[in-house]
PDB file of N, CA and C in Angstrom:
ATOM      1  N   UNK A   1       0.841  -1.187   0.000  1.00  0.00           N
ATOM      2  CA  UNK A   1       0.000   0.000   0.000  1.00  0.00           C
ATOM      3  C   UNK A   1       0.884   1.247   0.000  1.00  0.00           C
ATOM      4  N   UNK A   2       0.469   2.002  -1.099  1.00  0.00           N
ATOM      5  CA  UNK A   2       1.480   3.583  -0.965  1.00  0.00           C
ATOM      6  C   UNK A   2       0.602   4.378  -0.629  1.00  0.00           C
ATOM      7  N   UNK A   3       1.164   5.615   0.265  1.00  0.00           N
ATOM      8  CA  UNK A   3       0.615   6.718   0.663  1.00  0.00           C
ATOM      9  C   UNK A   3      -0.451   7.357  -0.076  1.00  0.00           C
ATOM     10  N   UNK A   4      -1.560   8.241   0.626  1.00  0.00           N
ATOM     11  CA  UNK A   4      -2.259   8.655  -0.495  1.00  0.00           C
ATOM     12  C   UNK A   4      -2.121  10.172  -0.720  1.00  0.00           C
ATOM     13  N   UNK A   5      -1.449  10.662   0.246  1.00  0.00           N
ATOM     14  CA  UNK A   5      -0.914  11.982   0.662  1.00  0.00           C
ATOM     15  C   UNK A   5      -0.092  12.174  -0.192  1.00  0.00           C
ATOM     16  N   UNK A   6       0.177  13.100  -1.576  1.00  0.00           N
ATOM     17  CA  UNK A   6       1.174  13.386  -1.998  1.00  0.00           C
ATOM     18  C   UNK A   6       2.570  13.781  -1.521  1.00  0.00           C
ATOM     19  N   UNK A   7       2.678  14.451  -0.094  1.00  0.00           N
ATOM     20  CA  UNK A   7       3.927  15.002   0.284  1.00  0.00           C
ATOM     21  C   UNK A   7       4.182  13.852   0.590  1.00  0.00           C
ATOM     22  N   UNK A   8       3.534  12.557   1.661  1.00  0.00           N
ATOM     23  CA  UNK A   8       3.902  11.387   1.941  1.00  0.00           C
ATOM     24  C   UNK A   8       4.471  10.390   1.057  1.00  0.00           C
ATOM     25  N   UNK A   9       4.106  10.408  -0.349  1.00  0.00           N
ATOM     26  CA  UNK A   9       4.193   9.729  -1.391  1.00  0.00           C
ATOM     27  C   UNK A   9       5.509   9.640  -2.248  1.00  0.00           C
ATOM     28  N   UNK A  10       5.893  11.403  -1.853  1.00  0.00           N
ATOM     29  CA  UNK A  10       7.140  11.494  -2.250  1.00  0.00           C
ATOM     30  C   UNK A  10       8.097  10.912  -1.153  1.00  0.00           C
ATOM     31  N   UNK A  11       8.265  11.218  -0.235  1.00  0.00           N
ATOM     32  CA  UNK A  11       9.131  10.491   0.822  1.00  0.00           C
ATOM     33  C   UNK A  11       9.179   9.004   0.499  1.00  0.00           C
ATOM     34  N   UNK A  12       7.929   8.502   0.591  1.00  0.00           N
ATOM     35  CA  UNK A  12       8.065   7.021   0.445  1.00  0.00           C
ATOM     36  C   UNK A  12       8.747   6.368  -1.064  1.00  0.00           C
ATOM     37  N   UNK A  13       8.367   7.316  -1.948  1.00  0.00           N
ATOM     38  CA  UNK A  13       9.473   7.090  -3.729  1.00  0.00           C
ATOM     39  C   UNK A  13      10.450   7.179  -3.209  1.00  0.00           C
ATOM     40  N   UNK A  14      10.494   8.168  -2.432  1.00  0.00           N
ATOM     41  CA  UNK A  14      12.323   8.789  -2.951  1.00  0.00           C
ATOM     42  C   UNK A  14      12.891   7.682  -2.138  1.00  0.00           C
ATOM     43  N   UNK A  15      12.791   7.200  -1.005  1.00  0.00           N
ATOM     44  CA  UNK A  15      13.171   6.186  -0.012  1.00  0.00           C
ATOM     45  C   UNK A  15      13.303   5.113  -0.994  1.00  0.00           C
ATOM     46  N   UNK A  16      12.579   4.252  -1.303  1.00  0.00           N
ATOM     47  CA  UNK A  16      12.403   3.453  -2.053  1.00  0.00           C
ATOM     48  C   UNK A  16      13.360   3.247  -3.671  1.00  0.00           C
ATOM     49  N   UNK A  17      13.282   4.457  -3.719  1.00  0.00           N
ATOM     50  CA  UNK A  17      14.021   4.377  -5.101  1.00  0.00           C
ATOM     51  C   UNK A  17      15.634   4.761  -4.452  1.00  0.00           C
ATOM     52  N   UNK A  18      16.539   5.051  -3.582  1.00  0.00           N
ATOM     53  CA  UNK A  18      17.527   5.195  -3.088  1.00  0.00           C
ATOM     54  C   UNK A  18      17.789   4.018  -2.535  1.00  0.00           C
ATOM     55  N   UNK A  19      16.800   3.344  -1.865  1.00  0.00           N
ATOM     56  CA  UNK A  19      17.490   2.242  -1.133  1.00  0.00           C
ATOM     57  C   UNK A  19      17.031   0.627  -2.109  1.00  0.00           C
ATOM     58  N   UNK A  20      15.973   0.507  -2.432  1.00  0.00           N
ATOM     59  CA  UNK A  20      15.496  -0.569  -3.163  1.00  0.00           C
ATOM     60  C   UNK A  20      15.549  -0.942  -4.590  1.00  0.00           C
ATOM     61  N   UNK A  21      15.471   0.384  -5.569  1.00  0.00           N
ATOM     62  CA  UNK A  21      14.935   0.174  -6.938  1.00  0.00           C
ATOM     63  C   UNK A  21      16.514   1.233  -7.766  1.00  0.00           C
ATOM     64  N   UNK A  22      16.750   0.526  -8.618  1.00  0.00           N
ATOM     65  CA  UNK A  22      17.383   1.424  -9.080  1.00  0.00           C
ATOM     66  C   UNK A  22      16.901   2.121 -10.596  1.00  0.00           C
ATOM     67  N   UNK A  23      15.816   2.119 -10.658  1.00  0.00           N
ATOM     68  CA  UNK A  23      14.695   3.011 -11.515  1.00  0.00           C
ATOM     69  C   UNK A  23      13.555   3.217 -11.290  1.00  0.00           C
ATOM     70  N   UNK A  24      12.764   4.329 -11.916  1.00  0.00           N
ATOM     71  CA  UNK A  24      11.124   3.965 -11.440  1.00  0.00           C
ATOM     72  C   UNK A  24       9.936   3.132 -12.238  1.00  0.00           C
ATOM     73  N   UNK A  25      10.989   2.293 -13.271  1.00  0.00           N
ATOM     74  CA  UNK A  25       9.913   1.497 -13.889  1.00  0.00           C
ATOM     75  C   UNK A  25      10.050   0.211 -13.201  1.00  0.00           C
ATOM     76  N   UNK A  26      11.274  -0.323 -12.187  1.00  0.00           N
ATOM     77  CA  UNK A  26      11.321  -1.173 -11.684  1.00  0.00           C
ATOM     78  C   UNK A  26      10.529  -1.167 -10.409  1.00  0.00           C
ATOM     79  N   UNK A  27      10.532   0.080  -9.712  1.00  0.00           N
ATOM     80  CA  UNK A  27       9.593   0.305  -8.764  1.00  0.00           C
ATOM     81  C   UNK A  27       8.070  -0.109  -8.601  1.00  0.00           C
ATOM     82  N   UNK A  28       8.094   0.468  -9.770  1.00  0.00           N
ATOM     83  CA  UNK A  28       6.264   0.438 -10.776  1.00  0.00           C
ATOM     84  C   UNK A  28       5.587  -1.095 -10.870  1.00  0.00           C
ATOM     85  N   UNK A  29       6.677  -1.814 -11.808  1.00  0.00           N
ATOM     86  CA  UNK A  29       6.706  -3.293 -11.921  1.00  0.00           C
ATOM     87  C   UNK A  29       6.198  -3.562 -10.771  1.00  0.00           C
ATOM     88  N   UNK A  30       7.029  -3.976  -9.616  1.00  0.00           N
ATOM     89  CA  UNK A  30       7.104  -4.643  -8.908  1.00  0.00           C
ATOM     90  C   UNK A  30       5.821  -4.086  -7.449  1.00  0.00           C
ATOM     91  N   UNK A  31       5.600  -2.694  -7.852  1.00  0.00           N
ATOM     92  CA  UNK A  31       4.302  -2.584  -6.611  1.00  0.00           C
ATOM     93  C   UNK A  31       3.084  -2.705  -7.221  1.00  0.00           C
ATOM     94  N   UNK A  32       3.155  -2.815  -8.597  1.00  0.00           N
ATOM     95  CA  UNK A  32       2.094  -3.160  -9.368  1.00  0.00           C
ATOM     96  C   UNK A  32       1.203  -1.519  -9.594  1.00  0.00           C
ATOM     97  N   UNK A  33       2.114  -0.635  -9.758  1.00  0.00           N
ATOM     98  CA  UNK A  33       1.260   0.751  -9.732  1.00  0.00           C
ATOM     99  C   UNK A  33       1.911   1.437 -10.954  1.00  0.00           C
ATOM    100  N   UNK A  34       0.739   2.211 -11.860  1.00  0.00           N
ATOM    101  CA  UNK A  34       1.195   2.664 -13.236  1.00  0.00           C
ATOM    102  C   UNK A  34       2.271   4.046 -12.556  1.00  0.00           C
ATOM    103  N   UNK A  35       2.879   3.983 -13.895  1.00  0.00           N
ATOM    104  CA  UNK A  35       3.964   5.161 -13.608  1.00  0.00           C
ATOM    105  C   UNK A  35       3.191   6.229 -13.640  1.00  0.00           C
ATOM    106  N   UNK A  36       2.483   6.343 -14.910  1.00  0.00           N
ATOM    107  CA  UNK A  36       1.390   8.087 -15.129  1.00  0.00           C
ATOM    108  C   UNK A  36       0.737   8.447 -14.047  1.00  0.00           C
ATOM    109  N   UNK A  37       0.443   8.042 -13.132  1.00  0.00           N
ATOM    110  CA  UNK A  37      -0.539   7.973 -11.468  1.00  0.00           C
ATOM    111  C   UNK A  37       0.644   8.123 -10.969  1.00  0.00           C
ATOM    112  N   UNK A  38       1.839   7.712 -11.009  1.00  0.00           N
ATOM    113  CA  UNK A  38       3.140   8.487  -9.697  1.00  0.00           C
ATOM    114  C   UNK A  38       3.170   9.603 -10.182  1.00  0.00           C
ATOM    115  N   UNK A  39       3.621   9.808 -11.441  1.00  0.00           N
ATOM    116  CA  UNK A  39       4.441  11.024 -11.908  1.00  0.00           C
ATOM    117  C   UNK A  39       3.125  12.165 -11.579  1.00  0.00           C
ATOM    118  N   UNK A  40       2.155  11.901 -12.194  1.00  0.00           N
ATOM    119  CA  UNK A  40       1.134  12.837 -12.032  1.00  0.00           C
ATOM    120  C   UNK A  40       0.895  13.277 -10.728  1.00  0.00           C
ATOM    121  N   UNK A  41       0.845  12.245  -9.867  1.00  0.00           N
ATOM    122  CA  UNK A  41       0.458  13.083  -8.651  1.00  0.00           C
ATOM    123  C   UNK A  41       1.772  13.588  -7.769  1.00  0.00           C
ATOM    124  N   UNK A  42       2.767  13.193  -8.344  1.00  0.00           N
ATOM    125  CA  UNK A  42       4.366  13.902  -8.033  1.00  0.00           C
ATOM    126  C   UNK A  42       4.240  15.391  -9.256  1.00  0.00           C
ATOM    127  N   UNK A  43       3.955  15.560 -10.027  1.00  0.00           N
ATOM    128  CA  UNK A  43       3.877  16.859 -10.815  1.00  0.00           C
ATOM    129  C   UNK A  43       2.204  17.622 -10.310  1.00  0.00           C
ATOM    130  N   UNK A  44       1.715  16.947  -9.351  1.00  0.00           N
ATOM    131  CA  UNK A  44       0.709  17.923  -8.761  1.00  0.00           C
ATOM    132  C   UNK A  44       1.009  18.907  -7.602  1.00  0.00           C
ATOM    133  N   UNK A  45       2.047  18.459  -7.296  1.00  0.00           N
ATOM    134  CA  UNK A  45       3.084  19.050  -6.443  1.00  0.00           C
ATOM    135  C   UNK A  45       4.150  19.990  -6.761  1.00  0.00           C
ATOM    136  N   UNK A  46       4.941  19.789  -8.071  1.00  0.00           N
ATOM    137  CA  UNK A  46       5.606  20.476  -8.027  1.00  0.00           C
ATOM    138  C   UNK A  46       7.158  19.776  -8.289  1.00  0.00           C
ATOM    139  N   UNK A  47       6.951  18.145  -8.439  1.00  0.00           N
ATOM    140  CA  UNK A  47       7.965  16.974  -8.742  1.00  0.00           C
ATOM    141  C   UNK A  47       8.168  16.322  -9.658  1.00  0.00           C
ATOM    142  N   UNK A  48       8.755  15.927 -10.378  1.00  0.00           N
ATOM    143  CA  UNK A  48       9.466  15.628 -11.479  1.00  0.00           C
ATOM    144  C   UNK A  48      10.692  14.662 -11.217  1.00  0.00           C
ATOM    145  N   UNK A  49      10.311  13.490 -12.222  1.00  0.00           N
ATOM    146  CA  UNK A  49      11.643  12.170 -11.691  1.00  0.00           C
ATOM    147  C   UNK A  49      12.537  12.808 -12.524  1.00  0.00           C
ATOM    148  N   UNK A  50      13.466  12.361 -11.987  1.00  0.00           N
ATOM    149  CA  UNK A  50      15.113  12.670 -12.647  1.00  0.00           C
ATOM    150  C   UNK A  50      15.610  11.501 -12.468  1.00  0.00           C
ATOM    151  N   UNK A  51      15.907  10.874 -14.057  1.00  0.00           N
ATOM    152  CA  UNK A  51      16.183   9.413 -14.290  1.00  0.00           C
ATOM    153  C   UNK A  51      18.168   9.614 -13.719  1.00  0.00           C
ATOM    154  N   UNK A  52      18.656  10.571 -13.894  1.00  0.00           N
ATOM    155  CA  UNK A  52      20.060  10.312 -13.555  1.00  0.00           C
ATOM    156  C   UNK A  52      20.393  10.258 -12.101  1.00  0.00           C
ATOM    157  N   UNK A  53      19.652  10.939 -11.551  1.00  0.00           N
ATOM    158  CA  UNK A  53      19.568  11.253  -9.639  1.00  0.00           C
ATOM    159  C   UNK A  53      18.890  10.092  -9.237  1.00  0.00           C
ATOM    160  N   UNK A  54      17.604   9.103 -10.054  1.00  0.00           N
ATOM    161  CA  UNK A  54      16.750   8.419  -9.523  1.00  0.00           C
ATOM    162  C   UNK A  54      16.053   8.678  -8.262  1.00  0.00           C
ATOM    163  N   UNK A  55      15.422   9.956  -8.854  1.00  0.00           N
ATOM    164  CA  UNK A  55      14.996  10.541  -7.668  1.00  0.00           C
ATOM    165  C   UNK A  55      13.784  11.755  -7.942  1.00  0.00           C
ATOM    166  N   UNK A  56      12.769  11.631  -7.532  1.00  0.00           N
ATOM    167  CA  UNK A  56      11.707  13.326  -7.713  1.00  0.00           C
ATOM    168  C   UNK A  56      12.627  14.250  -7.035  1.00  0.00           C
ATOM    169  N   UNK A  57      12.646  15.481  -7.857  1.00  0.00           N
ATOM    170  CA  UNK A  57      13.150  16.424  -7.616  1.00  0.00           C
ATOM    171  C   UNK A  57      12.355  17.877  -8.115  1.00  0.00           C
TER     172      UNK A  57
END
């Protein structure tokens, strides 16, 4: 289960993708959640993945 709180949501990516995933399509895969529903509700905020940082920024 991921957060439904966007500020929460990012913490829990960015965690996740630093310590577990080393991309966010592997992330995606494996929690079974579309990428367009992260990114979107990470760019409702104000976030944007950065494939070289592997990280919303």
């Amino acid at each position: 289960m991921i957060p439904k709180d966007p500020v929460m949501l990012l913490s829990f990516l960015n965690l996740k993708l630093r310590d577990y995933y080393s991309d966010l399509d592997k992330l995606c895969d494996d929690l079974d959640i579309e990428k367009d529903t992260i990114t979107d509700k990470m760019k409702s905020i104000g976030y944007t993945y950065d494939e070289e940082r592997n990280q919303f920024i």
